[in-house]
PDB file of N, CA and C in Angstrom:
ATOM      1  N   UNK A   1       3.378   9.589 -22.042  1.00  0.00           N
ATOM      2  CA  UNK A   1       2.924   8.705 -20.979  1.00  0.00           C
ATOM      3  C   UNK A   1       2.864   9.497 -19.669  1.00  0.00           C
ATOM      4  N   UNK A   2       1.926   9.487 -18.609  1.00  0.00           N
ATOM      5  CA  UNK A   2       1.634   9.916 -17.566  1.00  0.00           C
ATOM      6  C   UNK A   2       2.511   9.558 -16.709  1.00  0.00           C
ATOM      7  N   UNK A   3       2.797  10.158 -15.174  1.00  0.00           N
ATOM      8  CA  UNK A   3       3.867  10.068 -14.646  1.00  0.00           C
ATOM      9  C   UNK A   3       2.643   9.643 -13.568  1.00  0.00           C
ATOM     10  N   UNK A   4       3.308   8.343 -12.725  1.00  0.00           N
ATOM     11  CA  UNK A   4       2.414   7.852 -12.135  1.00  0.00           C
ATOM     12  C   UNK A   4       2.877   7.511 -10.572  1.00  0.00           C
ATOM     13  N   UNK A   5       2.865   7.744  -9.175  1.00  0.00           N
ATOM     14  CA  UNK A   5       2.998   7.258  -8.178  1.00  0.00           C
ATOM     15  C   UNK A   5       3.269   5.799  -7.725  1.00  0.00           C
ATOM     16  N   UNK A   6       3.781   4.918  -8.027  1.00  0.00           N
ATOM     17  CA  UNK A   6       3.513   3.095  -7.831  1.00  0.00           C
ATOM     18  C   UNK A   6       3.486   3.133  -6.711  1.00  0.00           C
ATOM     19  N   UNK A   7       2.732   2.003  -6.502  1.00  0.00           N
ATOM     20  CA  UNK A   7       2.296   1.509  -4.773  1.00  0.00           C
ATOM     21  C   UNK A   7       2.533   0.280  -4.890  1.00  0.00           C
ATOM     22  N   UNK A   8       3.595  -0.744  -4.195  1.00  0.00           N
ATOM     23  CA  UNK A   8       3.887  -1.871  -4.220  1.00  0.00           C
ATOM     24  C   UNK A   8       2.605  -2.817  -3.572  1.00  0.00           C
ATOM     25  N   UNK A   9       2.002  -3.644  -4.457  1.00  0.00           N
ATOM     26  CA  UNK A   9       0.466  -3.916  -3.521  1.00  0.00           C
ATOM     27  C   UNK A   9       1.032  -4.991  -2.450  1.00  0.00           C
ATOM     28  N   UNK A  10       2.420  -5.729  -2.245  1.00  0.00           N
ATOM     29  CA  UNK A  10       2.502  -6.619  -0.796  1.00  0.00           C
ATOM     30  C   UNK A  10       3.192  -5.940  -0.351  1.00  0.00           C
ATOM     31  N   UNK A  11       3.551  -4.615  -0.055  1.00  0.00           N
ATOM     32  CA  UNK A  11       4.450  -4.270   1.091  1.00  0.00           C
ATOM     33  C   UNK A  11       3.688  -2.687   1.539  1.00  0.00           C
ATOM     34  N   UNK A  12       3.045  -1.752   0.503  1.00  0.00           N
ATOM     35  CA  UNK A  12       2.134  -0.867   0.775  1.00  0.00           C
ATOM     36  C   UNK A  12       3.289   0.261   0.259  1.00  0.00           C
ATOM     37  N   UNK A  13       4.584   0.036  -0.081  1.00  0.00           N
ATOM     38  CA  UNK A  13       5.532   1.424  -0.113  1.00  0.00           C
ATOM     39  C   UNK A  13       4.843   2.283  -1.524  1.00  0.00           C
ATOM     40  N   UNK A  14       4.891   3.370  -1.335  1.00  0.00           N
ATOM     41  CA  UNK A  14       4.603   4.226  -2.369  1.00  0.00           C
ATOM     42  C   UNK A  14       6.025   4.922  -2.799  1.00  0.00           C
ATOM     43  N   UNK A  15       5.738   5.140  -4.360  1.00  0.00           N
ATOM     44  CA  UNK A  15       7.407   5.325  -4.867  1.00  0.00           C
ATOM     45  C   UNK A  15       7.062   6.896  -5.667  1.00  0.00           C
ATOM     46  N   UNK A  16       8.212   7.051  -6.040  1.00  0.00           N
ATOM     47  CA  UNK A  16       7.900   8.476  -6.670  1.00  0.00           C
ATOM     48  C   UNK A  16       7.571   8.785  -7.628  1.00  0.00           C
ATOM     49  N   UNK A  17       6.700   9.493  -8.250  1.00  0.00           N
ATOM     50  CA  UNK A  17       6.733   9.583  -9.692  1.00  0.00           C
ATOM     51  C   UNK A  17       7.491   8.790 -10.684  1.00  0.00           C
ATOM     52  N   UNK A  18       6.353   8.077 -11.509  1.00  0.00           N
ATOM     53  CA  UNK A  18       7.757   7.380 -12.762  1.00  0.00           C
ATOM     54  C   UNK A  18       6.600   7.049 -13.838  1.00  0.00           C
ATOM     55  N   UNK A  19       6.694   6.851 -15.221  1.00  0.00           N
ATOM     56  CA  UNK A  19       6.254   6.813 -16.060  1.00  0.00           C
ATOM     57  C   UNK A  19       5.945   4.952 -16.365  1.00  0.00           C
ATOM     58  N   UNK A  20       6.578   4.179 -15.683  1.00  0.00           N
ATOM     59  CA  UNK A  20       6.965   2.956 -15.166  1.00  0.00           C
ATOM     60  C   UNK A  20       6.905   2.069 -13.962  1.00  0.00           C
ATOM     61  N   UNK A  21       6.002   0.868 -13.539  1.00  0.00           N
ATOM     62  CA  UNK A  21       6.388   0.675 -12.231  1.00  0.00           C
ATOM     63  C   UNK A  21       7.526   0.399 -11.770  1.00  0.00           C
ATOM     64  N   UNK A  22       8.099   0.157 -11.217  1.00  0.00           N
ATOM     65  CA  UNK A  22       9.497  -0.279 -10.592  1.00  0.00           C
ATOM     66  C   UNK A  22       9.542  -1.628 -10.721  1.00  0.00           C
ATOM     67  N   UNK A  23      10.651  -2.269 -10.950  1.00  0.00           N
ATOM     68  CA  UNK A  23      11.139  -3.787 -11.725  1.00  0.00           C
ATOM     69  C   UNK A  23      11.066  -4.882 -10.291  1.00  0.00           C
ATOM     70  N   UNK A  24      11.269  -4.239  -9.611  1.00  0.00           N
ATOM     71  CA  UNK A  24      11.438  -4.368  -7.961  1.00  0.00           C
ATOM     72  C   UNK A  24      10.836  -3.532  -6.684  1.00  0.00           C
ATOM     73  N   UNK A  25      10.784  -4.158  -5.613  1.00  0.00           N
ATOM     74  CA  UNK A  25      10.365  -3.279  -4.452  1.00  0.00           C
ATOM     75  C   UNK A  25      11.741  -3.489  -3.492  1.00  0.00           C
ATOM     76  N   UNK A  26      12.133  -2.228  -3.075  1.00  0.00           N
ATOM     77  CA  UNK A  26      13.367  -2.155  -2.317  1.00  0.00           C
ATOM     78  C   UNK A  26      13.104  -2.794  -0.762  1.00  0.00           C
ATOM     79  N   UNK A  27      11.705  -3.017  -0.813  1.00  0.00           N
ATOM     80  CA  UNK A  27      11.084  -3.387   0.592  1.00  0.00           C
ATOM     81  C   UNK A  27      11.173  -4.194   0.708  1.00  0.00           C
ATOM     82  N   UNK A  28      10.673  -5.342  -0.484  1.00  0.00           N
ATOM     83  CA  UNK A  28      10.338  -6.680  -0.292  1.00  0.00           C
ATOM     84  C   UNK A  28      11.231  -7.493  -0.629  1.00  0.00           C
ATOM     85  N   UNK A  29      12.294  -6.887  -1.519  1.00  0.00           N
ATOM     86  CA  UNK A  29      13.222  -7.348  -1.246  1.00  0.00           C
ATOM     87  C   UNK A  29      14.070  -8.113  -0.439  1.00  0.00           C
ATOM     88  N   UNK A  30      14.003  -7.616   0.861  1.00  0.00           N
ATOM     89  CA  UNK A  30      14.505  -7.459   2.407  1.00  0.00           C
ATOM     90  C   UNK A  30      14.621  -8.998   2.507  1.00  0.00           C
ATOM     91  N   UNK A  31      15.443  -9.532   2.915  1.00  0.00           N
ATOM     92  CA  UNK A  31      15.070 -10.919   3.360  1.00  0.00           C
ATOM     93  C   UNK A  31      14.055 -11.304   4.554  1.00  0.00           C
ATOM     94  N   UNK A  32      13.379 -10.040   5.290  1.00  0.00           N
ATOM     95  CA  UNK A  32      12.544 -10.181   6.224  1.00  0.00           C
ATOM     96  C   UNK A  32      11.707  -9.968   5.874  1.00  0.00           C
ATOM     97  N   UNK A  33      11.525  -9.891   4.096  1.00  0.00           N
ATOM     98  CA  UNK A  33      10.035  -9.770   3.620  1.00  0.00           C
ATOM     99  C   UNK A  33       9.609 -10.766   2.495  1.00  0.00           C
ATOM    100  N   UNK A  34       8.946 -11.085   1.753  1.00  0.00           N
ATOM    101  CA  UNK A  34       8.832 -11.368   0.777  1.00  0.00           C
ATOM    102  C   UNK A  34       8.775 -11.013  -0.387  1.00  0.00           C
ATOM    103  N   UNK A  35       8.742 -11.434  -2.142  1.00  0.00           N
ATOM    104  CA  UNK A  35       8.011 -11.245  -2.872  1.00  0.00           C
ATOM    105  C   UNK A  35       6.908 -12.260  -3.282  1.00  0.00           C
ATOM    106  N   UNK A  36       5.782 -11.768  -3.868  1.00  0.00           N
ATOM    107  CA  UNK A  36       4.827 -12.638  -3.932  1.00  0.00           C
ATOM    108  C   UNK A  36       5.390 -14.136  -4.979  1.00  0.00           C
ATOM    109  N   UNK A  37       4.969 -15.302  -4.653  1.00  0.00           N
ATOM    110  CA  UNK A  37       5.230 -16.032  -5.592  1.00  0.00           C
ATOM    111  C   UNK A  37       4.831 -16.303  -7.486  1.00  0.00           C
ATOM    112  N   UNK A  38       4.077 -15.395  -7.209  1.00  0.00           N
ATOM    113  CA  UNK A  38       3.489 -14.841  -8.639  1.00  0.00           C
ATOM    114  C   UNK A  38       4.121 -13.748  -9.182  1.00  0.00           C
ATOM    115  N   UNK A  39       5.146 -12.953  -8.396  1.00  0.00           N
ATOM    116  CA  UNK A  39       5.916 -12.013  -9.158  1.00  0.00           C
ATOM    117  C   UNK A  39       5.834 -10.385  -8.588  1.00  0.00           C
ATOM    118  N   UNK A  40       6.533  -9.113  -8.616  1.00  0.00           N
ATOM    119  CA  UNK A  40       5.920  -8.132  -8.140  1.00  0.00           C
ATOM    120  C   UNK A  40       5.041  -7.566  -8.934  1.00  0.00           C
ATOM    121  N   UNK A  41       4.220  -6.746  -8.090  1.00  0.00           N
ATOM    122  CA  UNK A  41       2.707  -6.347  -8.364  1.00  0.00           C
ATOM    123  C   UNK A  41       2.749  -4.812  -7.945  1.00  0.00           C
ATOM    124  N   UNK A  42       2.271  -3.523  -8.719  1.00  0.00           N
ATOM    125  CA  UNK A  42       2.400  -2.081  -8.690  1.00  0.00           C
ATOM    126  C   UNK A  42       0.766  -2.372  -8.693  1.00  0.00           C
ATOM    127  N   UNK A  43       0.314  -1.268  -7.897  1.00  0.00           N
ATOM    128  CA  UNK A  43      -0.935  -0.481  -8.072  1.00  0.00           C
ATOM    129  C   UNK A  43      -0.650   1.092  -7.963  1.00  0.00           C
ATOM    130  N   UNK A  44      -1.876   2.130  -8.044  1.00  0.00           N
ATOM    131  CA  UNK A  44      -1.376   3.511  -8.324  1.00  0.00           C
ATOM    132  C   UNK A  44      -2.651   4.208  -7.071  1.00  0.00           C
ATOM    133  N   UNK A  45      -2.632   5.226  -6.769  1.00  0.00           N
ATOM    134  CA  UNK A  45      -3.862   5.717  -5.937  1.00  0.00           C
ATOM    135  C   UNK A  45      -5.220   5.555  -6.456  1.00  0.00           C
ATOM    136  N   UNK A  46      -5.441   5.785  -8.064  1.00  0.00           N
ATOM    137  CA  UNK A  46      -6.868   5.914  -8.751  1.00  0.00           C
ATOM    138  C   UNK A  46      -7.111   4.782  -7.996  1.00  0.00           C
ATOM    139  N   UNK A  47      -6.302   3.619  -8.546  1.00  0.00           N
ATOM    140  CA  UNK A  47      -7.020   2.367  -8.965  1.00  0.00           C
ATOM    141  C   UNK A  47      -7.501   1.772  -7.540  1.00  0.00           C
ATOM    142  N   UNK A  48      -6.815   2.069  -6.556  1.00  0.00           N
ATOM    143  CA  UNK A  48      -6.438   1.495  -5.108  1.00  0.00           C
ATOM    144  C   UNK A  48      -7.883   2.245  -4.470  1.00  0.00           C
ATOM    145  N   UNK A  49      -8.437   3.524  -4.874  1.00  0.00           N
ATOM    146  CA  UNK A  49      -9.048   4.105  -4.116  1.00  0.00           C
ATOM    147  C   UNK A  49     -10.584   3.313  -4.460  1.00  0.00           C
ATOM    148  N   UNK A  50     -10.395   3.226  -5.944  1.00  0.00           N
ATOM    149  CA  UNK A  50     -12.257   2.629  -6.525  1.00  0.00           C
ATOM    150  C   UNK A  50     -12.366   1.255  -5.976  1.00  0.00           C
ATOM    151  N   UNK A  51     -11.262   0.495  -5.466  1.00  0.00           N
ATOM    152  CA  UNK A  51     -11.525  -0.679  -4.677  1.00  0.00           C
ATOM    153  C   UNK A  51     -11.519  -0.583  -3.195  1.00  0.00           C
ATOM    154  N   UNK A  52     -10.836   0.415  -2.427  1.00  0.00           N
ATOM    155  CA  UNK A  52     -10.433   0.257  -0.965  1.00  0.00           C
ATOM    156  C   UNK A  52     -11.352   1.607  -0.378  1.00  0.00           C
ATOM    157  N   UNK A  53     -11.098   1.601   0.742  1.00  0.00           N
ATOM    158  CA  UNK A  53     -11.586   3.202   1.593  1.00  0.00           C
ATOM    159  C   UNK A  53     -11.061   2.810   2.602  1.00  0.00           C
ATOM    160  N   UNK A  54     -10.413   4.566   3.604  1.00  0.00           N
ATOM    161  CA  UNK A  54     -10.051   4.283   4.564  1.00  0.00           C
ATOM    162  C   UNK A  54     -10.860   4.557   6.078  1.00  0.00           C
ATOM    163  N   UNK A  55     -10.525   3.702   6.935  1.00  0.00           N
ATOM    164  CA  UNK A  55     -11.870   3.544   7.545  1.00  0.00           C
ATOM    165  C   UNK A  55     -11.088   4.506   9.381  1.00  0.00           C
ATOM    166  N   UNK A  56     -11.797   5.455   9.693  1.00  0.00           N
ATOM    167  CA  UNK A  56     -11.389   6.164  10.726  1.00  0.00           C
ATOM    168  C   UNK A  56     -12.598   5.723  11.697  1.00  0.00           C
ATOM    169  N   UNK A  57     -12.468   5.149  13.008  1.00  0.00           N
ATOM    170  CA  UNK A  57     -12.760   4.499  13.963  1.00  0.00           C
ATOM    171  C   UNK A  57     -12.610   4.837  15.247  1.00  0.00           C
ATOM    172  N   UNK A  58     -13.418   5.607  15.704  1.00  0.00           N
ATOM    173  CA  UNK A  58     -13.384   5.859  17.705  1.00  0.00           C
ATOM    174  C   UNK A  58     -12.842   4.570  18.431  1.00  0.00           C
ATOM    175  N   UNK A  59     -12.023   4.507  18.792  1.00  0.00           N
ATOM    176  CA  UNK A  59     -11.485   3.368  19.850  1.00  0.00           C
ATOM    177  C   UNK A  59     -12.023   3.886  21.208  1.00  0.00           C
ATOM    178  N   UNK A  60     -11.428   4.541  21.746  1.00  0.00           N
ATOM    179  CA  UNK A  60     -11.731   5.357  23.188  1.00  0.00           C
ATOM    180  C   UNK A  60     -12.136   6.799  23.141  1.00  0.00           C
ATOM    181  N   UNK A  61     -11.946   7.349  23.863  1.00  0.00           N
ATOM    182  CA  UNK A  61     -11.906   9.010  23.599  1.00  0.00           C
ATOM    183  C   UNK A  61     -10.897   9.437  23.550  1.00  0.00           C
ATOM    184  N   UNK A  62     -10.692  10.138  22.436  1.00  0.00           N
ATOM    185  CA  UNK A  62      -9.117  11.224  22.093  1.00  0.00           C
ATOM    186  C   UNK A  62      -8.672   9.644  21.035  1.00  0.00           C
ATOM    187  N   UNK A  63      -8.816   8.753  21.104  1.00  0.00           N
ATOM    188  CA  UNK A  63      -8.251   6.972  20.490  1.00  0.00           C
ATOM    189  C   UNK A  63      -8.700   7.188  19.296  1.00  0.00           C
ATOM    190  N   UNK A  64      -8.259   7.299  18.474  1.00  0.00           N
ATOM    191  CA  UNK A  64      -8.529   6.348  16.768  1.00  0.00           C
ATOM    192  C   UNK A  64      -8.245   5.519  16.348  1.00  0.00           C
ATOM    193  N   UNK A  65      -8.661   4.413  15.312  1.00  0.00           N
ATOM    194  CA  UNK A  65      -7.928   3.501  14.675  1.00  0.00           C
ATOM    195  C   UNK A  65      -8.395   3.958  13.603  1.00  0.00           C
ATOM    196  N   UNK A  66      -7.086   3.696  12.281  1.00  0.00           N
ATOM    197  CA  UNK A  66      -7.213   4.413  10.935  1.00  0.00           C
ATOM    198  C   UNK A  66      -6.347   3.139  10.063  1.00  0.00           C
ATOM    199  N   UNK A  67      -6.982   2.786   9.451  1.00  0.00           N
ATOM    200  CA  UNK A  67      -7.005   1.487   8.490  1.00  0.00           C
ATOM    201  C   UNK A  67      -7.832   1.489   7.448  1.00  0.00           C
ATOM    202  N   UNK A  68      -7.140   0.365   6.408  1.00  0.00           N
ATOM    203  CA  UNK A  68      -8.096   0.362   4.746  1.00  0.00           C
ATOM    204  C   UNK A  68      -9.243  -0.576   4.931  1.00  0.00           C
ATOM    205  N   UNK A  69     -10.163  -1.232   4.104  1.00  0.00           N
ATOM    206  CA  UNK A  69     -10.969  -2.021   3.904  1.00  0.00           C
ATOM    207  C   UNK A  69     -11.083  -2.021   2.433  1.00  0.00           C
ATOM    208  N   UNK A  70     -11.427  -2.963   1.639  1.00  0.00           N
ATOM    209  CA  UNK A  70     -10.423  -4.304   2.094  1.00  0.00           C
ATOM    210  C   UNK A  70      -8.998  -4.334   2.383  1.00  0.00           C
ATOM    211  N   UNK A  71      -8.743  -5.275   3.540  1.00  0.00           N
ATOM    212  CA  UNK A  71      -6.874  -5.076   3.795  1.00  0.00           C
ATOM    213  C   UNK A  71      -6.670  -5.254   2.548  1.00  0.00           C
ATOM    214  N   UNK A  72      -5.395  -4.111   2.758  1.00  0.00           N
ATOM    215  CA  UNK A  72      -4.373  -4.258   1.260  1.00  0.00           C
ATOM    216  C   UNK A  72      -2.904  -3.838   2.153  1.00  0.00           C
ATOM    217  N   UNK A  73      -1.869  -4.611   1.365  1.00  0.00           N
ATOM    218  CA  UNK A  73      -0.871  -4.926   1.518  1.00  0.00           C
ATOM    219  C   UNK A  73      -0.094  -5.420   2.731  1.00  0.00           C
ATOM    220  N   UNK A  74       0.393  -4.829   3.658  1.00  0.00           N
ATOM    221  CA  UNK A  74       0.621  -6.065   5.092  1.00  0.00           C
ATOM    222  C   UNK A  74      -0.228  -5.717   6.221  1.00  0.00           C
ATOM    223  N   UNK A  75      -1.485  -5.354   5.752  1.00  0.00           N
ATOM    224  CA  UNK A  75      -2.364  -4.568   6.604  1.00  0.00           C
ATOM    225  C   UNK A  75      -2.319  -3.927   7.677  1.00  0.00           C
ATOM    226  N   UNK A  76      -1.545  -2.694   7.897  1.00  0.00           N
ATOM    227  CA  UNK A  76      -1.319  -2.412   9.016  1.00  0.00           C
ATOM    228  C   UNK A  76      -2.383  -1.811   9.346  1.00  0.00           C
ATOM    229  N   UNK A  77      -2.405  -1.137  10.327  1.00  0.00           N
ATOM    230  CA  UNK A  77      -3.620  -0.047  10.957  1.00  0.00           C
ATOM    231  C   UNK A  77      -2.587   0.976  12.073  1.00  0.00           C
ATOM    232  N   UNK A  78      -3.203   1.975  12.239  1.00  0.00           N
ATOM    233  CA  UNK A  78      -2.514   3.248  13.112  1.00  0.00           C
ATOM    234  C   UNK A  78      -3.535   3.054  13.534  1.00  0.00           C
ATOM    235  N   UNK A  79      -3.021   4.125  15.378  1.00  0.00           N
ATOM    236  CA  UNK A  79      -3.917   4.383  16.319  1.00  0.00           C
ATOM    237  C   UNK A  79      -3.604   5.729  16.587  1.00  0.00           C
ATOM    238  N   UNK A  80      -4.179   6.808  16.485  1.00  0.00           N
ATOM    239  CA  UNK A  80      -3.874   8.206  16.540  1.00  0.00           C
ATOM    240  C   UNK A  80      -4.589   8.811  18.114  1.00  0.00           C
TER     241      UNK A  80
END
C-alpha cells in the first residue's frame, strides 16, 4: 500500500505520511472546532489538486492574496 499525505478536508491540516487516514483530526478535535456531522473526512494532494487550484492575486503593489478555488476547508486566504 502507498504511503500517502492526509489532508483533513474541514480543518485543511496536512499529516504525515501514513498508509492510512487518521481515525481523527487533532485539530478538529479542539473544542473550538468542529467535526463534521457526517463524520471525519481525509483527502490527499492528487485528489485535492484535479478539483481545486490555487489562485495568486495582485491586491496592491508588492500585495498578494493567495487562496484555493473552490474554498476547501475553513477557507482561509494569505496576503503576502
Amino acid at each position: 500500500m502507498a504511503l500517502i499525505s492526509y489532508i483533513c478536508v474541514a480543518c485543511g491540516v496536512q499529516y504525515p505520511l501514513a498508509e492510512m487516514p487518521p481515525l481523527n483530526c487533532i485539530i478538529c478535535e479542539d473544542d473550538r472546532q468542529y467535526v463534521n456531522p457526517s463524520g471525519q473526512a481525509c483527502t490527499y494532494i492528487d485528489e485535492l489538486s484535479n478539483r481545486s487550484k490555487n489562485i495568486i492575486l495582485p491586491v496592491s503593489e508588492n500585495l498578494y492574496a493567495i487562496y484555493t478555488e473552490p474554498s476547501f476547508a475553513i477557507n482561509q486566504r494569505v496576503h503576502l
